[in-house]
PDB file of N, CA and C in Angstrom:
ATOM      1  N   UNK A   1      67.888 121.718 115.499  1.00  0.00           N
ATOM      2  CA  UNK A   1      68.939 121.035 116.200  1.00  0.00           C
ATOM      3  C   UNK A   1      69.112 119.646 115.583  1.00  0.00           C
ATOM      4  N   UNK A   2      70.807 119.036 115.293  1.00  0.00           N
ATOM      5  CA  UNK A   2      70.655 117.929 114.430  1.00  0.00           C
ATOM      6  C   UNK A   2      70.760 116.810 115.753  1.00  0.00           C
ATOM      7  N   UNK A   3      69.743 115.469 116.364  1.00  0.00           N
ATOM      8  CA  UNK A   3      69.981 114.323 117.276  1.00  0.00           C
ATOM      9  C   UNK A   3      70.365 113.440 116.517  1.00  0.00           C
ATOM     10  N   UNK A   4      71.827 113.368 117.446  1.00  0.00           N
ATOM     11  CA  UNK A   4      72.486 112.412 117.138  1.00  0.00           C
ATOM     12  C   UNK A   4      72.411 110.726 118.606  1.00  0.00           C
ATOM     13  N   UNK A   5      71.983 109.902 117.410  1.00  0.00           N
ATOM     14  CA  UNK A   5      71.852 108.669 118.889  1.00  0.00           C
ATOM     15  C   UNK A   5      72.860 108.397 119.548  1.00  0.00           C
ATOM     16  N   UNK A   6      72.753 107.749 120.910  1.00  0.00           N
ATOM     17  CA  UNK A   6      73.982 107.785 121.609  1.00  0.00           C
ATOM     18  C   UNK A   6      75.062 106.636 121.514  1.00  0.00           C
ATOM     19  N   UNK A   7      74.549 105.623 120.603  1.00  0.00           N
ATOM     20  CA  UNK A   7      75.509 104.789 120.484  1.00  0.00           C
ATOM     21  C   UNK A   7      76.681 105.649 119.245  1.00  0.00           C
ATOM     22  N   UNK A   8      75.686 105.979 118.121  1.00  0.00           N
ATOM     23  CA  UNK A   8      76.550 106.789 117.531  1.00  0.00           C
ATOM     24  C   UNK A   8      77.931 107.979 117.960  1.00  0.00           C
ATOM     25  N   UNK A   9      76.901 109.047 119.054  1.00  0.00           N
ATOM     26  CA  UNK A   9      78.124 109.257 119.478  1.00  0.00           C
ATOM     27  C   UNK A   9      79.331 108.900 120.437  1.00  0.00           C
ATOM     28  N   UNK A  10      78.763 107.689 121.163  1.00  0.00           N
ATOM     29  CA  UNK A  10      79.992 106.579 121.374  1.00  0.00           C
ATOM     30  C   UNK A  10      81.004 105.978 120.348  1.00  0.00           C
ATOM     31  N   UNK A  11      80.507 105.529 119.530  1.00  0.00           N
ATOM     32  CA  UNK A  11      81.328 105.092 118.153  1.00  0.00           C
ATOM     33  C   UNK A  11      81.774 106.076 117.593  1.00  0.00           C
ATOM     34  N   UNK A  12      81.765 107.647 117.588  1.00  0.00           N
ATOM     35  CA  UNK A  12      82.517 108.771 116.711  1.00  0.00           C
ATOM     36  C   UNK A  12      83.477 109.117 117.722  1.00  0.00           C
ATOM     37  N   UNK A  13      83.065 109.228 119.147  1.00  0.00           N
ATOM     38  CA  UNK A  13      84.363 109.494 120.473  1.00  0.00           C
ATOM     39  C   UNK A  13      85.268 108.525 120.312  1.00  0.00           C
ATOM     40  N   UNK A  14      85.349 106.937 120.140  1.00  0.00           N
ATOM     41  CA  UNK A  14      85.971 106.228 119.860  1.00  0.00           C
ATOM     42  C   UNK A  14      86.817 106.212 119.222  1.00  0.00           C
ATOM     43  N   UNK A  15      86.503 106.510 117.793  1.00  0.00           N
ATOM     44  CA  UNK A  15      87.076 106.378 116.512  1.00  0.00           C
ATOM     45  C   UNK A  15      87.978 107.577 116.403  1.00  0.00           C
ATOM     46  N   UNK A  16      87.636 108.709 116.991  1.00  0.00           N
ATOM     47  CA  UNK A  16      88.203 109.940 116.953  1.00  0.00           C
ATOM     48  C   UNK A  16      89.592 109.983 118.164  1.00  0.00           C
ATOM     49  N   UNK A  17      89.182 109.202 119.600  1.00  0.00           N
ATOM     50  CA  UNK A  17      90.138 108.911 119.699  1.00  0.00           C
ATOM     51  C   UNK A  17      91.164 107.735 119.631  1.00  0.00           C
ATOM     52  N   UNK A  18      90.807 107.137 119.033  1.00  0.00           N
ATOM     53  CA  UNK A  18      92.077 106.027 118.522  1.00  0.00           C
ATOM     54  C   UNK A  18      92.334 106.644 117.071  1.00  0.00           C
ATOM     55  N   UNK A  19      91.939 107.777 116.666  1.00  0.00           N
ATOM     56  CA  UNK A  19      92.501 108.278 115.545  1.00  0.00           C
ATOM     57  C   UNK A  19      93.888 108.946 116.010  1.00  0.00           C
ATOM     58  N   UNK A  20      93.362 109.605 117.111  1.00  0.00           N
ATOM     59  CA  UNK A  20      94.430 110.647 117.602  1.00  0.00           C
ATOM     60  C   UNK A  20      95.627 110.185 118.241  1.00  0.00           C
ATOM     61  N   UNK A  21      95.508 108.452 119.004  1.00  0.00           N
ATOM     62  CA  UNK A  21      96.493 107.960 119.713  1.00  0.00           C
ATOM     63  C   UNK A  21      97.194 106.994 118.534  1.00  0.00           C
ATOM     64  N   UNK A  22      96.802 106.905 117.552  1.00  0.00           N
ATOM     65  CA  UNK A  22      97.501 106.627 116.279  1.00  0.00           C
ATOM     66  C   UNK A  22      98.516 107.408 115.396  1.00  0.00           C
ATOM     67  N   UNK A  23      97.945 108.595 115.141  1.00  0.00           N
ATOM     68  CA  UNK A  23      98.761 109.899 114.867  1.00  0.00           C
ATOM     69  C   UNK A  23      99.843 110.112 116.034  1.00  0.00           C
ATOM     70  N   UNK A  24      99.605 109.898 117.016  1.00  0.00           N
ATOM     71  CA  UNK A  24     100.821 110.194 118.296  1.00  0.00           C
ATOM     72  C   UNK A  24     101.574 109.227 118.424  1.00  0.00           C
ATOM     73  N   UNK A  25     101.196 108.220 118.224  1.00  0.00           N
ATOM     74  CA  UNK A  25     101.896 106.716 118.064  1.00  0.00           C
ATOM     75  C   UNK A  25     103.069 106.481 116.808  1.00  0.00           C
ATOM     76  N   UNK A  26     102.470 107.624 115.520  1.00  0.00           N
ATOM     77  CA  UNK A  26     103.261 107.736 114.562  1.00  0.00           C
ATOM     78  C   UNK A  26     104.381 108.304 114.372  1.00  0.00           C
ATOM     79  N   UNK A  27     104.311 109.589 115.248  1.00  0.00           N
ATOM     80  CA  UNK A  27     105.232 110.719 115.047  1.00  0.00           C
ATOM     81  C   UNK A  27     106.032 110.534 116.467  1.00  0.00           C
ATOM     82  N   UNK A  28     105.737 109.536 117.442  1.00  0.00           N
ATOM     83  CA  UNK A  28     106.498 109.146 118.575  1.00  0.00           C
ATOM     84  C   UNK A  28     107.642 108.497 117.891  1.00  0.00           C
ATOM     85  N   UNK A  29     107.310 107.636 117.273  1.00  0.00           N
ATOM     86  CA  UNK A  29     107.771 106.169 116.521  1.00  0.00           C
ATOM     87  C   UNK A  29     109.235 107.219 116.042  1.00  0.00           C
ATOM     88  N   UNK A  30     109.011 107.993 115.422  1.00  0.00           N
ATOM     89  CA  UNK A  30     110.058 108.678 114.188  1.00  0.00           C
ATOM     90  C   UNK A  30     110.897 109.241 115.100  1.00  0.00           C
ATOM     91  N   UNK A  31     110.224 109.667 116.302  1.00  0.00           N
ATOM     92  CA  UNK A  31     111.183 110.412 117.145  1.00  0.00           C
ATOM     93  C   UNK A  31     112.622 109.018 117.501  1.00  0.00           C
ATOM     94  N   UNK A  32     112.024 108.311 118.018  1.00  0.00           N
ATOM     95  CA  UNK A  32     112.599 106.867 118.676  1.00  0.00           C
ATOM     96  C   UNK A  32     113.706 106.415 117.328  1.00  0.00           C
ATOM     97  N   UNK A  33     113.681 106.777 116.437  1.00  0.00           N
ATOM     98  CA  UNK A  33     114.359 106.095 115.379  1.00  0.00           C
ATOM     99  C   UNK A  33     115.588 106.606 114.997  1.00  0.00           C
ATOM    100  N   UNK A  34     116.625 106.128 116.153  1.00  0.00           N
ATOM    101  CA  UNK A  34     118.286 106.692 115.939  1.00  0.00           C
ATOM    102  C   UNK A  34     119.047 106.344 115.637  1.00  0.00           C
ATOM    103  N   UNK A  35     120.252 106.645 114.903  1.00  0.00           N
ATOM    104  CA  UNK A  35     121.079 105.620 113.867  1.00  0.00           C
ATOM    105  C   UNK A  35     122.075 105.030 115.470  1.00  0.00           C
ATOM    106  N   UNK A  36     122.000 104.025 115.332  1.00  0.00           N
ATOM    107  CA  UNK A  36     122.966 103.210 116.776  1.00  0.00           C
ATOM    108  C   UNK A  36     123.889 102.620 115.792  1.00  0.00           C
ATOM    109  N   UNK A  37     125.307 102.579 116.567  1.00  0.00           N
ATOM    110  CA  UNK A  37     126.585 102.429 115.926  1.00  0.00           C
ATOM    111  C   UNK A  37     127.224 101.132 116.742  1.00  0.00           C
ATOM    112  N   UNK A  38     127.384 100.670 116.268  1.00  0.00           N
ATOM    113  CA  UNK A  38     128.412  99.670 117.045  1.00  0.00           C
ATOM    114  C   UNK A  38     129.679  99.671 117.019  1.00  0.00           C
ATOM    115  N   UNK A  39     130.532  99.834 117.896  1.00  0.00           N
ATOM    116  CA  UNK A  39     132.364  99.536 117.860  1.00  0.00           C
ATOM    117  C   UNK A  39     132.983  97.991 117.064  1.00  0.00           C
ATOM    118  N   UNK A  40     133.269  98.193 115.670  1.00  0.00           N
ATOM    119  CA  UNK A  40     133.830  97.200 115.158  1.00  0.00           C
ATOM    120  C   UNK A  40     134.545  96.269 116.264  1.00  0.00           C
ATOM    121  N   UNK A  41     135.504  96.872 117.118  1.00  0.00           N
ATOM    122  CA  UNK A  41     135.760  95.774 118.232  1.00  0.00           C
ATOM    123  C   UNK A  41     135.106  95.130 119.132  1.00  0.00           C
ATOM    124  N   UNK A  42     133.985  95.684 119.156  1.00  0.00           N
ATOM    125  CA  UNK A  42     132.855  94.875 119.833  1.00  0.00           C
ATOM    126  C   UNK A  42     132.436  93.395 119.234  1.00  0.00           C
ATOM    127  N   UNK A  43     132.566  93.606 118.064  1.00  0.00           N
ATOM    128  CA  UNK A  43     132.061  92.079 117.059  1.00  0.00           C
ATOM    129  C   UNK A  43     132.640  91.068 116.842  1.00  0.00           C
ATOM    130  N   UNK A  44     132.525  90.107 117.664  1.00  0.00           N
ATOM    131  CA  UNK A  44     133.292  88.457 117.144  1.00  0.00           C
ATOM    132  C   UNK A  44     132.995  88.012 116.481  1.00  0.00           C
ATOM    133  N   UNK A  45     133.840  86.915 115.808  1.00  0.00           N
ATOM    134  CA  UNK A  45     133.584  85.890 114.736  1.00  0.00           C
ATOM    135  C   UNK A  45     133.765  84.886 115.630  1.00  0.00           C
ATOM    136  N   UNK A  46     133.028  83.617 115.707  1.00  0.00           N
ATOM    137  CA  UNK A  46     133.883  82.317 116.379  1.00  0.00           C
ATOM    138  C   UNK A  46     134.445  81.605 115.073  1.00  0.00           C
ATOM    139  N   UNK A  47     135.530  81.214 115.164  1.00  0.00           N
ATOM    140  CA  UNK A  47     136.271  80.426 113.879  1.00  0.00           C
ATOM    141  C   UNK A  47     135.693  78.875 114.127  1.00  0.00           C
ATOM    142  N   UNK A  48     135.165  78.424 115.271  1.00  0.00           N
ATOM    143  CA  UNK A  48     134.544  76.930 115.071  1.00  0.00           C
ATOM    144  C   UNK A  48     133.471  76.795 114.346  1.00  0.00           C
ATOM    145  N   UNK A  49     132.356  77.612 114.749  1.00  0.00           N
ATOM    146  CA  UNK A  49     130.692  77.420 114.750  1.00  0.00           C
ATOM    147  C   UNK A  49     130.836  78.456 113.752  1.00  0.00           C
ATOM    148  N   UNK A  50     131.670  79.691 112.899  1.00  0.00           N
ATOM    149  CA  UNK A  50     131.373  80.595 112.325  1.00  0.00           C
ATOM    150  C   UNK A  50     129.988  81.389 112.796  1.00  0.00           C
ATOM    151  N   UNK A  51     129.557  81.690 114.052  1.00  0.00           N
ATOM    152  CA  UNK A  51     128.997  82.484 114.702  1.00  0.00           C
ATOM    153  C   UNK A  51     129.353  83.615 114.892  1.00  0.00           C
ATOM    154  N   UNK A  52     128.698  84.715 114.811  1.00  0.00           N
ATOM    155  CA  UNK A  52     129.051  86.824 114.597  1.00  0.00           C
ATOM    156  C   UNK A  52     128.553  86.764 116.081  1.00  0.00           C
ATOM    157  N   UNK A  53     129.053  87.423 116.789  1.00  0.00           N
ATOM    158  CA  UNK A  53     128.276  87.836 118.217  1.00  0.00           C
ATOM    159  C   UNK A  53     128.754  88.998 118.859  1.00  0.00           C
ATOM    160  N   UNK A  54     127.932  89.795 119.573  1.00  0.00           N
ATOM    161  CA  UNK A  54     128.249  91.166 120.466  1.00  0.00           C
ATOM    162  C   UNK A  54     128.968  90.620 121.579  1.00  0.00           C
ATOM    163  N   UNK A  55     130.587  91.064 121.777  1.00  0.00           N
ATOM    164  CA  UNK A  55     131.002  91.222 123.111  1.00  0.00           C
ATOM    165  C   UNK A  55     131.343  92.184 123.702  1.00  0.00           C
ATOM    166  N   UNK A  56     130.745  93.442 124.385  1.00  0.00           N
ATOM    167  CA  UNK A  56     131.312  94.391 124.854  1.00  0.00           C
ATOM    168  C   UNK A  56     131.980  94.574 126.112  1.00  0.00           C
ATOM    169  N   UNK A  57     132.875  93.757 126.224  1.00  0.00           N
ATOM    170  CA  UNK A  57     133.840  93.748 127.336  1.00  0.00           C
ATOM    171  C   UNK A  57     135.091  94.083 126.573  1.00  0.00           C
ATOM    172  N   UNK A  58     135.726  94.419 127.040  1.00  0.00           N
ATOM    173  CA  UNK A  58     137.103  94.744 126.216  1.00  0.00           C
ATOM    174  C   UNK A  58     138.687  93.808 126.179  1.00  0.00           C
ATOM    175  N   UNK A  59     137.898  92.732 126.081  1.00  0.00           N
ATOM    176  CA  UNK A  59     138.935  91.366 126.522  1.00  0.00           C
ATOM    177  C   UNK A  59     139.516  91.094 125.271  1.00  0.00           C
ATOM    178  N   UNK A  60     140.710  89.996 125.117  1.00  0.00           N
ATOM    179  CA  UNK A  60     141.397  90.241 123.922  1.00  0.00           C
ATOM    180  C   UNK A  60     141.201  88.523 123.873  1.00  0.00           C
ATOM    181  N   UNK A  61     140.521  87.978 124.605  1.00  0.00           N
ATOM    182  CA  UNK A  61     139.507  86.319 124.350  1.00  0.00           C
ATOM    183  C   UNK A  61     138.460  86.253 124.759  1.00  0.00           C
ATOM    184  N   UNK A  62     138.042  86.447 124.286  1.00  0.00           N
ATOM    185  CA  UNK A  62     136.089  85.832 124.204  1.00  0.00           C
ATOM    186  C   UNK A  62     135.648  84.299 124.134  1.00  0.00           C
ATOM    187  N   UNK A  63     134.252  83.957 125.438  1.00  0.00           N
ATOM    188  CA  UNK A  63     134.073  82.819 124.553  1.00  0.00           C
ATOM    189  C   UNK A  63     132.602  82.593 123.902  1.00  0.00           C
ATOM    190  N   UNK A  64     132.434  81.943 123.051  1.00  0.00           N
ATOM    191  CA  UNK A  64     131.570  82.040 122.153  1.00  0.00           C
ATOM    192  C   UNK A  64     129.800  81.586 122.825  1.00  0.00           C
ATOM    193  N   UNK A  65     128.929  82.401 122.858  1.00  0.00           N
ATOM    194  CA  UNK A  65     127.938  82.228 123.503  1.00  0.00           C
ATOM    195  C   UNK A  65     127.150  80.574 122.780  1.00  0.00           C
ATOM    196  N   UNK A  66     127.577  80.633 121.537  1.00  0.00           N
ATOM    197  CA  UNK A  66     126.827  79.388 120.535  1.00  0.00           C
ATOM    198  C   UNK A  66     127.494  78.011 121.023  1.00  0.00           C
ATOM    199  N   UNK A  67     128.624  77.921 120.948  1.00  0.00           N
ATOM    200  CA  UNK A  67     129.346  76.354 120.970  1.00  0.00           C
ATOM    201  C   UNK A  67     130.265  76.124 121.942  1.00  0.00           C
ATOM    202  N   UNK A  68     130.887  77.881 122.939  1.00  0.00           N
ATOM    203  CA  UNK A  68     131.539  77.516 124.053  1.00  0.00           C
ATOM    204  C   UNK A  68     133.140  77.666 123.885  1.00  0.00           C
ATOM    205  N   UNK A  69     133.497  77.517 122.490  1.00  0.00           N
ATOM    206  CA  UNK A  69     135.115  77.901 122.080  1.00  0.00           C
ATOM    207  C   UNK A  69     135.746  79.444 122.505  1.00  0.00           C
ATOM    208  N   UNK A  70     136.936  79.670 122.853  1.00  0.00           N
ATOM    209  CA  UNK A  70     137.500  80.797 123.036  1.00  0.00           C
ATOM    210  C   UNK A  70     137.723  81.013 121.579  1.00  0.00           C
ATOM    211  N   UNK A  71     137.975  82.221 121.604  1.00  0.00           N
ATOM    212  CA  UNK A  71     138.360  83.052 120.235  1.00  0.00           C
ATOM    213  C   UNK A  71     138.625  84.218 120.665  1.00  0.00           C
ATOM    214  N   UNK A  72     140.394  84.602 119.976  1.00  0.00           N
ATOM    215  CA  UNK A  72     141.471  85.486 119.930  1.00  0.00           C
ATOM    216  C   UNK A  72     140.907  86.582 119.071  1.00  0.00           C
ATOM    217  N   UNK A  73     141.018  87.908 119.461  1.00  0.00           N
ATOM    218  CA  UNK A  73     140.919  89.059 118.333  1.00  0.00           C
ATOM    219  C   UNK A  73     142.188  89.189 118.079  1.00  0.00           C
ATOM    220  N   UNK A  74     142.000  89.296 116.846  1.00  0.00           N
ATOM    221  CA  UNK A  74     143.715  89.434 115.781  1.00  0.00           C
ATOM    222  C   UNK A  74     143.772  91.114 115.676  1.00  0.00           C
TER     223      UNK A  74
END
């Protein structure tokens, strides 16, 4: 019979499982990874501050979260 000490097999249960919640952690990850699209009309420019920003309201003036200016979609 091969004795194995018990810290040892504390340190191989360990290792074996944070091996396994690593591998699951990996192939979770890939699942999670979806191409997200944004609506070109969603995207402002501010013409003051030249700031890009998400507005998804469907308003035809926005105001700019950075400096506070309205800005027209053309």
């Amino acid at each position: 019979m091969i004795s194995i000490d018990f810290s040892l097999t504390v340190a191989l249960f360990t290792a074996v499982s944070l091996g396994a919640l690593l591998v699951i952690w990996v192939f979770s990850r890939k699942q999670k990874d979806k191409e997200l699209s944004l609506n070109p009309a969603f995207i402002w420019f501010c013409s003051v501050c030249t700031y890009n920003y998400v507005n998804t309201k469907e308003d035809k003036i926005s105001v700019c979260p950075r400096c506070g200016s309205y800005n027209k979609k053309e």
